[in-house]
C-alpha atoms as a PDB file:
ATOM      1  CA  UNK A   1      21.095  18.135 101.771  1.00  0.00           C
ATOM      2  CA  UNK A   2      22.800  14.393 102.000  1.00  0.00           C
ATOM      3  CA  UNK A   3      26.695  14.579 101.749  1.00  0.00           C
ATOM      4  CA  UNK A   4      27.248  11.919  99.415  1.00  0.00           C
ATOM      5  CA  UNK A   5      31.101  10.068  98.004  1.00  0.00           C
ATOM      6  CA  UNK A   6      31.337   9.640  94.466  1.00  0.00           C
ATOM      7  CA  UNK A   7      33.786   9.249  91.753  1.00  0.00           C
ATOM      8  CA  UNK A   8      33.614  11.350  88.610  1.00  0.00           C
ATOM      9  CA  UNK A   9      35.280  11.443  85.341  1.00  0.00           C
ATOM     10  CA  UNK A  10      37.364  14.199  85.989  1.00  0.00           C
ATOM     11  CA  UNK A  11      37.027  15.178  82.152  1.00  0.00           C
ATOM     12  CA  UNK A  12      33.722  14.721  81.740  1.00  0.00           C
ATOM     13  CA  UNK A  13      33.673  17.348  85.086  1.00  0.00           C
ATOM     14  CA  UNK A  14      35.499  19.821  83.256  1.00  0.00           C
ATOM     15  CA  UNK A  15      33.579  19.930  80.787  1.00  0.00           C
ATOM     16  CA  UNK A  16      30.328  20.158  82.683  1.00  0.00           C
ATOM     17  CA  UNK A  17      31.247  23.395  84.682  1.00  0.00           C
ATOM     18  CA  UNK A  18      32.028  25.213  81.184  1.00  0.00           C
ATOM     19  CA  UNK A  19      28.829  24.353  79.799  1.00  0.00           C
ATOM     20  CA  UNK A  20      27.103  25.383  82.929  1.00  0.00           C
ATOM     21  CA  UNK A  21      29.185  28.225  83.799  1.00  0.00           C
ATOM     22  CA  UNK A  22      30.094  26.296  87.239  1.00  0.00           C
ATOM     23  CA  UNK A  23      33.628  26.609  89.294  1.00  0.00           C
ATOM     24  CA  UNK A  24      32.937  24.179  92.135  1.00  0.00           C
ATOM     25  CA  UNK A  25      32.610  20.521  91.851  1.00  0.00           C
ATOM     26  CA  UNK A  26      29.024  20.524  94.075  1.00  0.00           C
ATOM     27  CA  UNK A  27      27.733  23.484  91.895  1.00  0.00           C
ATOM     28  CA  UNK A  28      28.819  21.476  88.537  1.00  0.00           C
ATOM     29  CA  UNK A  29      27.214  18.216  89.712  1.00  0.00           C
ATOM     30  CA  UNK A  30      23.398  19.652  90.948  1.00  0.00           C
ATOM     31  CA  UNK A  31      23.420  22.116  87.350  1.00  0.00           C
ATOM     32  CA  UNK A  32      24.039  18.505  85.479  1.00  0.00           C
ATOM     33  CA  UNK A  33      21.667  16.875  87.937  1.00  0.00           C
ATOM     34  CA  UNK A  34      19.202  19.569  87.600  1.00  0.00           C
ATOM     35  CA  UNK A  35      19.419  19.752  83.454  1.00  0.00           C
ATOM     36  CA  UNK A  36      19.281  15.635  83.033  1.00  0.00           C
ATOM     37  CA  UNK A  37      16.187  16.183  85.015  1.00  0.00           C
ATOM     38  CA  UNK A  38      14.500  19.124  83.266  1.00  0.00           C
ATOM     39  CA  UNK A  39      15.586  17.227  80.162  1.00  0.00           C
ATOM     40  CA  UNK A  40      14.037  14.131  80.732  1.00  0.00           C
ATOM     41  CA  UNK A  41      10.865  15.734  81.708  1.00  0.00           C
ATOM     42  CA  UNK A  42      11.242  17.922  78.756  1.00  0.00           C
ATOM     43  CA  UNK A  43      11.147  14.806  76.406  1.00  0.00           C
ATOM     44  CA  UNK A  44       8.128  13.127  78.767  1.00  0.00           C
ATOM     45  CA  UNK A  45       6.044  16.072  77.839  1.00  0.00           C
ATOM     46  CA  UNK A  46       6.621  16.054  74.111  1.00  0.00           C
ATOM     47  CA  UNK A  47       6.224  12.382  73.794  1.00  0.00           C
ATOM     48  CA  UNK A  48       2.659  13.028  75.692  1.00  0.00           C
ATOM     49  CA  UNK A  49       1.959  15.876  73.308  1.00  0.00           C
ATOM     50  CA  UNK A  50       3.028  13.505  70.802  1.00  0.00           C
ATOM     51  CA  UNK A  51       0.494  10.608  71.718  1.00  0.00           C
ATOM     52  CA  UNK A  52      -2.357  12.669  71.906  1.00  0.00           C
ATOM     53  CA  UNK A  53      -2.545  14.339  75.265  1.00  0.00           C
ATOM     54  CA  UNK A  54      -4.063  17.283  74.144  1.00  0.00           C
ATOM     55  CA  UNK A  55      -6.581  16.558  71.471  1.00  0.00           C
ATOM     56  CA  UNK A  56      -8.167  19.972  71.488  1.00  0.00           C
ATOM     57  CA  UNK A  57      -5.025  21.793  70.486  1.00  0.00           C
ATOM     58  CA  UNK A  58      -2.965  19.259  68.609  1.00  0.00           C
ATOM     59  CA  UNK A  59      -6.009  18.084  66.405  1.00  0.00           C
ATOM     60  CA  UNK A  60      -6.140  18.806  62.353  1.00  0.00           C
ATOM     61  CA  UNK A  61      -6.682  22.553  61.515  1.00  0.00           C
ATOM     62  CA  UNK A  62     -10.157  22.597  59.398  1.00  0.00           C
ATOM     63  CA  UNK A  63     -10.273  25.782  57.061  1.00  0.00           C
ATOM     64  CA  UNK A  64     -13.701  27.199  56.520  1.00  0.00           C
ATOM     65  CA  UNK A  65     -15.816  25.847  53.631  1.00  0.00           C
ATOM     66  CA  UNK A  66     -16.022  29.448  52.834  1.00  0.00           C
ATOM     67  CA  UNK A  67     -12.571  31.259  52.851  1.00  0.00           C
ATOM     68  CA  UNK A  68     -13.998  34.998  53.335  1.00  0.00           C
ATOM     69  CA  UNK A  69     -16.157  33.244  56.861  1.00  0.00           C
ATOM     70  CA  UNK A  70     -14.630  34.481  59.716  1.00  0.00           C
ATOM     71  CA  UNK A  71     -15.060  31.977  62.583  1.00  0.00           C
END
């Protein structure tokens, strides 16, 4: 792993490690790293879904002409 010099927000810091449940400052910054991430990916994948990317699954739901036909 690189050793790297930064400067954080001190606040913003704080309030990282509560919502990740984090008590060291290296710890704090790879959770935040590693949710911005997933995150981001997250929103990649729904915006794919979104466009079309799976046609068979995300295509209109035809009912049968008959409603007692079991398909």
């Amino acid at each position: 792993m690189a050793r790297t010099v930064i400067d954080v927000d001190d606040e913003m810091l704080a309030d990282a490690a509560k919502i990740f449940g984090t008590t060291t400052k290296v710890d704090t910054v790879n959770a935040a790293l590693e949710d911005a991430i997933k995150c981001r990916k997250r929103a990649s994948f729904l915006n794919w879904i979104a466009e079309g990317g799976l046609p068979d699954l995300t295509g209109p739901v035809e009912a049968p002409a008959d409603p007692h036909q079991v398909a």
